[in-house]
C-alpha atoms as a PDB file:
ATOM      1  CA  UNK A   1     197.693  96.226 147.925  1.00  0.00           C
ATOM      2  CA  UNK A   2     196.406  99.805 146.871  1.00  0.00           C
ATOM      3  CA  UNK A   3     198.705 101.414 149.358  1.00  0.00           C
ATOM      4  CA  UNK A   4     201.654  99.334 147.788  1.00  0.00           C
ATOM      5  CA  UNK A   5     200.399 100.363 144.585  1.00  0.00           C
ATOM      6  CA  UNK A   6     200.632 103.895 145.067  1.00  0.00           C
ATOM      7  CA  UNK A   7     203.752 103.950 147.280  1.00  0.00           C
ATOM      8  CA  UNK A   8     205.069 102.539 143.997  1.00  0.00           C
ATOM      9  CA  UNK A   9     203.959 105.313 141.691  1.00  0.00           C
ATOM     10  CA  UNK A  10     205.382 107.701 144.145  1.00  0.00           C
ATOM     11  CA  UNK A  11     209.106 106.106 143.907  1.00  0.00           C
ATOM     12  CA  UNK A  12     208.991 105.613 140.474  1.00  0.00           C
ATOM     13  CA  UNK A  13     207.760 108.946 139.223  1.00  0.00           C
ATOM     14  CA  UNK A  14     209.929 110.517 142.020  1.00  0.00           C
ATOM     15  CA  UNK A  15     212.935 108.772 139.931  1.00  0.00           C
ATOM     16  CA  UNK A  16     211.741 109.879 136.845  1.00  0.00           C
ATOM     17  CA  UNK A  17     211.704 113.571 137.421  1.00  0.00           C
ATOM     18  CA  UNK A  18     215.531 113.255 138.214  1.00  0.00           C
ATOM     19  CA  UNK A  19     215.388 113.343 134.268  1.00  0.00           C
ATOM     20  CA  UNK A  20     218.524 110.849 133.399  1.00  0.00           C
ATOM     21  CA  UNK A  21     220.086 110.749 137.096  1.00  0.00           C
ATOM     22  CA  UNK A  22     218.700 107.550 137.756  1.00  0.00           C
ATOM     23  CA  UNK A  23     219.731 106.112 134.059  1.00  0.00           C
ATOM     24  CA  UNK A  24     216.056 105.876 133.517  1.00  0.00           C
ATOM     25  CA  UNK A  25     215.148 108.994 130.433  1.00  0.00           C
ATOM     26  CA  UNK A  26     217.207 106.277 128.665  1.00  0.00           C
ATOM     27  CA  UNK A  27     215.003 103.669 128.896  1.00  0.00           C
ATOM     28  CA  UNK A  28     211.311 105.385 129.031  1.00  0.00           C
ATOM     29  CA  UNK A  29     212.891 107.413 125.811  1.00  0.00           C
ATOM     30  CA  UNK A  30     212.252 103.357 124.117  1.00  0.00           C
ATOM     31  CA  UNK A  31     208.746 103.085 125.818  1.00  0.00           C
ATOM     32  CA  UNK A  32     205.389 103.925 123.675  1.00  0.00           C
ATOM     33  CA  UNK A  33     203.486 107.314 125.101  1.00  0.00           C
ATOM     34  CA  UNK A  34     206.214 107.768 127.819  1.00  0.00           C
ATOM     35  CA  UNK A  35     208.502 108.754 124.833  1.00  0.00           C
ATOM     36  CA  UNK A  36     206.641 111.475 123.953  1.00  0.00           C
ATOM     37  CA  UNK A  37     206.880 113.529 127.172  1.00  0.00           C
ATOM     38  CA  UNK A  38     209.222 116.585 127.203  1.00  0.00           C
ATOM     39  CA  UNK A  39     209.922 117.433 130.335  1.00  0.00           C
ATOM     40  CA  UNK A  40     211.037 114.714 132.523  1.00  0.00           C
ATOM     41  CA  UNK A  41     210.162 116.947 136.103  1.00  0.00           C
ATOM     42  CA  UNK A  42     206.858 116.949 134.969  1.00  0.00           C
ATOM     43  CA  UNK A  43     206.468 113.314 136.561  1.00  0.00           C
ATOM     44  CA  UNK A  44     206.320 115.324 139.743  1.00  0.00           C
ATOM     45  CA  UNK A  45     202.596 115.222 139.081  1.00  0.00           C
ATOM     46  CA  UNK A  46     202.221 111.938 139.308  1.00  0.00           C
ATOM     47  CA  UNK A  47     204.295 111.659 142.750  1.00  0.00           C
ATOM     48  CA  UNK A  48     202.225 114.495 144.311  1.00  0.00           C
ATOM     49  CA  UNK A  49     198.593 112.337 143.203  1.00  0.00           C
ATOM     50  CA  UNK A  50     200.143 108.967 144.676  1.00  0.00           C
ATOM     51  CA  UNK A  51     201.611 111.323 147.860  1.00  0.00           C
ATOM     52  CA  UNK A  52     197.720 112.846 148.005  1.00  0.00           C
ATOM     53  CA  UNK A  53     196.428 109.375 147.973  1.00  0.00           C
ATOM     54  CA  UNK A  54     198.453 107.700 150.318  1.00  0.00           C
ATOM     55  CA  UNK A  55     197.979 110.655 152.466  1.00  0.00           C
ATOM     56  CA  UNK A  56     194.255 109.909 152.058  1.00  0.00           C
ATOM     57  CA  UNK A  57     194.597 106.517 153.174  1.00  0.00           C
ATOM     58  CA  UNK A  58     196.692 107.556 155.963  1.00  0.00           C
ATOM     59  CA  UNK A  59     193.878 109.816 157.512  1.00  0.00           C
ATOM     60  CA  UNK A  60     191.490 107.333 157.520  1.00  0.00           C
ATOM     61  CA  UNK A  61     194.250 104.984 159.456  1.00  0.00           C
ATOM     62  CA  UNK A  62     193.936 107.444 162.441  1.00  0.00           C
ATOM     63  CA  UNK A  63     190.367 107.995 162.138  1.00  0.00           C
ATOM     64  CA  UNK A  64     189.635 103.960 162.721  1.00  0.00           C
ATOM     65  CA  UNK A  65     191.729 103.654 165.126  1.00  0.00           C
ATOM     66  CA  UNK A  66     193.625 101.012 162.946  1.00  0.00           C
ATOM     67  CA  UNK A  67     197.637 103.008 164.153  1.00  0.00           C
ATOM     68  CA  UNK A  68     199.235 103.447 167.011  1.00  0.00           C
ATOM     69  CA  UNK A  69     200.383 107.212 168.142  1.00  0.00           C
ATOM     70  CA  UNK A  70     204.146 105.667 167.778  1.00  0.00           C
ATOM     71  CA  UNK A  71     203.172 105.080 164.176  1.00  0.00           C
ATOM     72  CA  UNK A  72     202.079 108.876 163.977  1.00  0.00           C
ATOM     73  CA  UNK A  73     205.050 110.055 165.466  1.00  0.00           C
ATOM     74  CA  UNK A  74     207.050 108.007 163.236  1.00  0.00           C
ATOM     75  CA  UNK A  75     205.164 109.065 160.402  1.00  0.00           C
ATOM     76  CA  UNK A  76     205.756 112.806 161.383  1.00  0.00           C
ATOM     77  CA  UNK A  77     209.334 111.825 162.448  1.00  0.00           C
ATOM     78  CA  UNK A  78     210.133 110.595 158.981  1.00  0.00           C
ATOM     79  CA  UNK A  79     208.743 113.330 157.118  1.00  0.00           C
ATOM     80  CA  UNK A  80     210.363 115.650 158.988  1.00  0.00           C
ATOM     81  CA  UNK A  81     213.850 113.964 158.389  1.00  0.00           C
ATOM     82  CA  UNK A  82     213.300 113.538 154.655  1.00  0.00           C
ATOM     83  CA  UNK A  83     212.423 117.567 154.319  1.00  0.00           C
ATOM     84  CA  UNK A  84     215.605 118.129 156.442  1.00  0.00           C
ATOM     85  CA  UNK A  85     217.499 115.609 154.015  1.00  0.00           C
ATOM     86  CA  UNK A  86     216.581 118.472 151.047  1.00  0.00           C
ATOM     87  CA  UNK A  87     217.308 121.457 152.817  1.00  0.00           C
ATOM     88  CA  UNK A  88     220.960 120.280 153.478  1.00  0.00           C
ATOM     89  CA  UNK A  89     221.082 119.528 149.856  1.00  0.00           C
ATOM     90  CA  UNK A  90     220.015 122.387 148.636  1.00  0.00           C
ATOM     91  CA  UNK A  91     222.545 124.682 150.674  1.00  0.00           C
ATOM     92  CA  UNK A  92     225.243 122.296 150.182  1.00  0.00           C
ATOM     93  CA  UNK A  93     224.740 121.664 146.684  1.00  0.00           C
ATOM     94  CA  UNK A  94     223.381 124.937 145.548  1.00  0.00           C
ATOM     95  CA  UNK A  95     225.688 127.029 146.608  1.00  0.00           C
ATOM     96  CA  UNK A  96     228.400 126.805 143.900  1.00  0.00           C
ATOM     97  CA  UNK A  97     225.288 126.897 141.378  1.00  0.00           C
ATOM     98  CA  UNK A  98     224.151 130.072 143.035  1.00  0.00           C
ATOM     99  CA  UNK A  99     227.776 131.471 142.977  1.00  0.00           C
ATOM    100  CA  UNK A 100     228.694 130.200 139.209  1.00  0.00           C
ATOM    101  CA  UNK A 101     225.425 132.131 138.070  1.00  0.00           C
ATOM    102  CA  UNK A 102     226.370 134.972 139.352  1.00  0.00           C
ATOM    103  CA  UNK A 103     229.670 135.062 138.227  1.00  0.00           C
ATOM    104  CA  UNK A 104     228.748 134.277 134.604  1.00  0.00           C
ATOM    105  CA  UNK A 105     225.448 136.497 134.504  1.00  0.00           C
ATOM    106  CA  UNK A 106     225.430 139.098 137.004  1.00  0.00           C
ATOM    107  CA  UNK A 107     222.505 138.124 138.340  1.00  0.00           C
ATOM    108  CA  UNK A 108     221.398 138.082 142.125  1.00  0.00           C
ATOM    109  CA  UNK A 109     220.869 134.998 143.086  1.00  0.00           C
ATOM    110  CA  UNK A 110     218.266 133.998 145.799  1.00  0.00           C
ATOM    111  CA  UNK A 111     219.710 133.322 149.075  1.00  0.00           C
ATOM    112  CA  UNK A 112     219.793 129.591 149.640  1.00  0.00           C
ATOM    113  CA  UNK A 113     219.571 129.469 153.421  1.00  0.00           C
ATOM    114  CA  UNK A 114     215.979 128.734 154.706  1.00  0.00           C
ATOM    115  CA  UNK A 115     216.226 132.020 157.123  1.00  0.00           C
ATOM    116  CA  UNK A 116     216.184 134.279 154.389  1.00  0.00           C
ATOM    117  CA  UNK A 117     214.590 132.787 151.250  1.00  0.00           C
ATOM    118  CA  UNK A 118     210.404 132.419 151.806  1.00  0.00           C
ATOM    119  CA  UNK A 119     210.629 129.653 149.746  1.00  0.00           C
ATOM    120  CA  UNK A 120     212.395 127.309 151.723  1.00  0.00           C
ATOM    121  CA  UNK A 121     211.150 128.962 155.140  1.00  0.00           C
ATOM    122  CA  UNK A 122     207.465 128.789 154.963  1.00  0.00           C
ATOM    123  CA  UNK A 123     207.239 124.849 154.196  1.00  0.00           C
ATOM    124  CA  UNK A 124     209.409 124.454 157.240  1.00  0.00           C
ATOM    125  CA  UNK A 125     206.924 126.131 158.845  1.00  0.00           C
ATOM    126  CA  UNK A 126     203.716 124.815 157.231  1.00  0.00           C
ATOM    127  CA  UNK A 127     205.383 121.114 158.150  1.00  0.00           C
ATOM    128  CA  UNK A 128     206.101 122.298 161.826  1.00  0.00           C
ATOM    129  CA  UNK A 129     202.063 123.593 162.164  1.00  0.00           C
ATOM    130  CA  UNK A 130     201.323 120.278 160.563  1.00  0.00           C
ATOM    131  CA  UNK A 131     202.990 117.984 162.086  1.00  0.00           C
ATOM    132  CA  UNK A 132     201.495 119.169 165.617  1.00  0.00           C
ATOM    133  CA  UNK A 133     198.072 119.725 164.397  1.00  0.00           C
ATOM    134  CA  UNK A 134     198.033 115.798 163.313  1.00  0.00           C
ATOM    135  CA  UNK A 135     199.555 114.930 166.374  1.00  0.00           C
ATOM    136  CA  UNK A 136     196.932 116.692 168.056  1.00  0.00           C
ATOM    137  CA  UNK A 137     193.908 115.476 166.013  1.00  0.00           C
ATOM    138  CA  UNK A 138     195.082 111.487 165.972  1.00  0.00           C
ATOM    139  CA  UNK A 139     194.335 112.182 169.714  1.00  0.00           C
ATOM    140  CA  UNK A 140     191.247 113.809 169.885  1.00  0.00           C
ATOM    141  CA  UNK A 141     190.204 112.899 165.984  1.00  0.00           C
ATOM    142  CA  UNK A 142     186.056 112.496 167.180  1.00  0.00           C
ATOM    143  CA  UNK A 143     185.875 116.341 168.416  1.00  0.00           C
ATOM    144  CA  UNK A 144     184.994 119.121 165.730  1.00  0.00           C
ATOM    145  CA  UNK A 145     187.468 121.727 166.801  1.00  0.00           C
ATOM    146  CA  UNK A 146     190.219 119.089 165.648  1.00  0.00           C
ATOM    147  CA  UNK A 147     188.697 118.380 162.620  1.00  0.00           C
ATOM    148  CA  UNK A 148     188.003 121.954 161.627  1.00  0.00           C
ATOM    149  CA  UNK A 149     192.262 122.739 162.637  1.00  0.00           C
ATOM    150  CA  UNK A 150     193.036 120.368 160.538  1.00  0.00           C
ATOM    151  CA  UNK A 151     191.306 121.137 157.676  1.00  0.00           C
ATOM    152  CA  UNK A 152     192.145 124.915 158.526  1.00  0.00           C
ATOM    153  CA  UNK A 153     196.045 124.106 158.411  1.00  0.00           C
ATOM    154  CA  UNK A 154     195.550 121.888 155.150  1.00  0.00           C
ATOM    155  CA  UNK A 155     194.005 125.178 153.317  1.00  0.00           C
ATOM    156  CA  UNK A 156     196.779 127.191 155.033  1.00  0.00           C
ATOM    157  CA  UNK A 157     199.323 124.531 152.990  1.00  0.00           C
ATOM    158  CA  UNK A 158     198.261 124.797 150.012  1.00  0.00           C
ATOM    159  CA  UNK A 159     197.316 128.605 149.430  1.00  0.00           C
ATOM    160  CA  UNK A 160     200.796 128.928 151.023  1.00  0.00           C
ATOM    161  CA  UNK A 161     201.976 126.716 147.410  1.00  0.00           C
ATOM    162  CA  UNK A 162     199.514 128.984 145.537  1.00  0.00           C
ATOM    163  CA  UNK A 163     199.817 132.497 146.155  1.00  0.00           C
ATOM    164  CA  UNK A 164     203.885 131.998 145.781  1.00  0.00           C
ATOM    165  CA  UNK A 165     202.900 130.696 142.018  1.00  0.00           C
ATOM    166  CA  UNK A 166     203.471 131.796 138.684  1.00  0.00           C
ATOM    167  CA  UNK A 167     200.390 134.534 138.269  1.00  0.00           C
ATOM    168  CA  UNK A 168     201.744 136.298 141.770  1.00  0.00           C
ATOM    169  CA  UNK A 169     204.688 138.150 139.671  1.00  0.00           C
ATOM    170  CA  UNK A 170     203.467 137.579 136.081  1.00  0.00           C
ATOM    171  CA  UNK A 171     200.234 139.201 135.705  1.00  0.00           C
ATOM    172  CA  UNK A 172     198.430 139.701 132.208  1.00  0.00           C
ATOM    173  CA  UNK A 173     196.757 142.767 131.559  1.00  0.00           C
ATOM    174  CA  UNK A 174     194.707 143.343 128.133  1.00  0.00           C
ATOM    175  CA  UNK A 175     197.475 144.932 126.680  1.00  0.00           C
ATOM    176  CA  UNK A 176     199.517 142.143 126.817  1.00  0.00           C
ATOM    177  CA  UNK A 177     197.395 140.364 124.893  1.00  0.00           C
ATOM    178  CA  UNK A 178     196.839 142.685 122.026  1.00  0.00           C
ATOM    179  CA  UNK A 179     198.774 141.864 119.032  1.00  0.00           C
ATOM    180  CA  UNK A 180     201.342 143.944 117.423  1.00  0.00           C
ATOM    181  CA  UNK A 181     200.832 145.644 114.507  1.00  0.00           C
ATOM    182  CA  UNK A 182     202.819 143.332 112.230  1.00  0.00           C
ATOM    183  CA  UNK A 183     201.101 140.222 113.176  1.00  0.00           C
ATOM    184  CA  UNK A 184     198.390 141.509 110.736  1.00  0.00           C
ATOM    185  CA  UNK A 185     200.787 141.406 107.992  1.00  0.00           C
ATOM    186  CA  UNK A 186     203.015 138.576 108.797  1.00  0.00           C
ATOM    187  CA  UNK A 187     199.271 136.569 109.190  1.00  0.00           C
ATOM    188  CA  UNK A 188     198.449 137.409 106.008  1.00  0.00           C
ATOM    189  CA  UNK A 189     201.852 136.754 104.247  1.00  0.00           C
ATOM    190  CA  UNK A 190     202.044 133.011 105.844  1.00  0.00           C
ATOM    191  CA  UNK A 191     198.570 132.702 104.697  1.00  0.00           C
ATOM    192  CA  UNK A 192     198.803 133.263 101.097  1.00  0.00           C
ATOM    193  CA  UNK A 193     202.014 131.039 101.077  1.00  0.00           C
ATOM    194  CA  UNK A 194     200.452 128.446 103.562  1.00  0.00           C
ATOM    195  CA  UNK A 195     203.755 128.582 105.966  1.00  0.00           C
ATOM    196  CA  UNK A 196     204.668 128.590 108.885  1.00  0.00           C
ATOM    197  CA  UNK A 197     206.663 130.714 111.350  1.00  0.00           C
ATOM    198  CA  UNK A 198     209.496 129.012 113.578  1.00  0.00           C
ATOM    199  CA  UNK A 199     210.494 130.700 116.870  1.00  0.00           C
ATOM    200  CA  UNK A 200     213.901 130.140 118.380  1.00  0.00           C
ATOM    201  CA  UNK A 201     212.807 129.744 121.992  1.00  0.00           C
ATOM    202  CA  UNK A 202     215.975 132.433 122.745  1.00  0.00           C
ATOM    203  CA  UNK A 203     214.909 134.521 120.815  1.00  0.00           C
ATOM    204  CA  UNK A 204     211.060 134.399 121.301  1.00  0.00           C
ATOM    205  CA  UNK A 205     210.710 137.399 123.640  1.00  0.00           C
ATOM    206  CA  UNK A 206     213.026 139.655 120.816  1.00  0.00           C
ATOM    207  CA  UNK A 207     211.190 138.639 118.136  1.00  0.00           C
ATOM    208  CA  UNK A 208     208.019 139.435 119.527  1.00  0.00           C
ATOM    209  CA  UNK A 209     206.116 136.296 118.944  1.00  0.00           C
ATOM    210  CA  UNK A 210     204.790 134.828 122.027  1.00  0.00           C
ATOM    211  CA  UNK A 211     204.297 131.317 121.722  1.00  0.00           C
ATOM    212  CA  UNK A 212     202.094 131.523 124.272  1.00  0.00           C
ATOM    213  CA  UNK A 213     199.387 133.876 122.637  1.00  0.00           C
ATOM    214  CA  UNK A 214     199.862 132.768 118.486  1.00  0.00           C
ATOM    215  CA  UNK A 215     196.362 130.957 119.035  1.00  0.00           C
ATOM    216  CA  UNK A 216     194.941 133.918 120.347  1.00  0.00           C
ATOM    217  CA  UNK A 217     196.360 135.873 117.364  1.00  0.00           C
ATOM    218  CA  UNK A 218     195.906 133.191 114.806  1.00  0.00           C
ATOM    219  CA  UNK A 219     199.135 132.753 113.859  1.00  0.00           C
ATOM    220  CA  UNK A 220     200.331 129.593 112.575  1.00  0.00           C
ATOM    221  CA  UNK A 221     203.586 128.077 114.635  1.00  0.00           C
ATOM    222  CA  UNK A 222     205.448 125.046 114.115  1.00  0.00           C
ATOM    223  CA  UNK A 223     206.251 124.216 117.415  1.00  0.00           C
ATOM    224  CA  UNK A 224     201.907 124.289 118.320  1.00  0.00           C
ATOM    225  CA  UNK A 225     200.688 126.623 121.328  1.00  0.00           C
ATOM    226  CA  UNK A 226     203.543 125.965 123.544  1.00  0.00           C
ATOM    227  CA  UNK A 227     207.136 127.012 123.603  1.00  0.00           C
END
């Protein structure tokens, strides 16, 4: 029942982060809490805990003996064909994206094919070390060396999602955090009139005010700490 359970979270949050796509922002928009949320992709959070689980209960499967290899290889085989399924989608459907972008902004736009963009080419690979390695272990899963090779490629997973984040291209340095001159002022100003300053998300990075760092200067926002 648990594994049901959280094979369920993982379909239904996987449908939510398709935003409206599914018809379903409609209807959690009426639901208490749920209406709340902002970013409907953010439900990916809860699909990669019930994925984590599951893939929790799926170790322990192998290590008592309770599957047969055919279910490994299935399980591996399926995997493999669902990562496929996204690949295809993303070069099929991406590619007008990638070209209207560019038309319209100038901009380079990342190559979509997995042989040239590192973000679609190292998961392939990560999957293809995986996939062997758990072949391997639900074979010899009592001897250390497969233990420790598994674990090994696990790490190698998910510093592989890490050190391509957000902080590898967008690092803060002190200055960065110091605030302008006129933040003094404009503090001061909103203050004595007990106001409040709105930023235009747009126009955020022109105006100077990070939404990001008003807490840090004590500046009052409307829209809170975020953007």
């Amino acid at each position: 029942r648990l594994v049901l359970f959280w094979t369920a979270v993982a379909v239904v949050a996987l449908a939510l982060t398709a935003g409206d796509g599914f018809k379903l922002a409609a209807v959690t928009y009426h639901l208490p809490i749920l209406s709340l949320f902002r970013a409907q992709g953010r439900h990916a959070l809860e699909f990669t805990l019930a994925i984590a689980v599951l893939a929790g209960y799926g170790v322990a499967a192998i290590q008592q003996r309770r599957v047969t290899r055919g279910i490994v290889i299935l399980a591996i085989a399926l995997t493999g064909c669902g990562m496929g399924i996204v690949l295809v989608a993303i070069v099929l459907l991406d590619r007008p994206f990638a070209a209207e972008v560019v038309a319209r902004t100038g901009w380079a736009a990342f190559p979509i094919d997995p042989l040239h963009n590192p973000a679609l080419m190292i998961p392939v690979i990560v999957y293809v070390a995986g996939a062997g390695v758990i072949f391997a272990w639900s074979r010899r899963r009592s001897t250390r060396a497969a233990q420790f090779v598994l674990l090994a490629v696990v790490i190698a997973d998910l510093s592989s999602f890490a050190w391509f984040g957000q902080w590898h291209d967008s690092v803060i340095t002190a200055p960065d955090l110091a605030a302008p001159p006129y933040i003094a002022t404009l503090r001061t100003a909103l203050v004595r009139t007990h106001e409040r300053v709105m930023v235009i998300p747009k126009a955020a990075s022109w105006a100077g005010l990070d939404p990001q760092l008003n807490l840090l200067w004590n500046l009052p926002l409307t829209g809170g700490h975020v953007q």
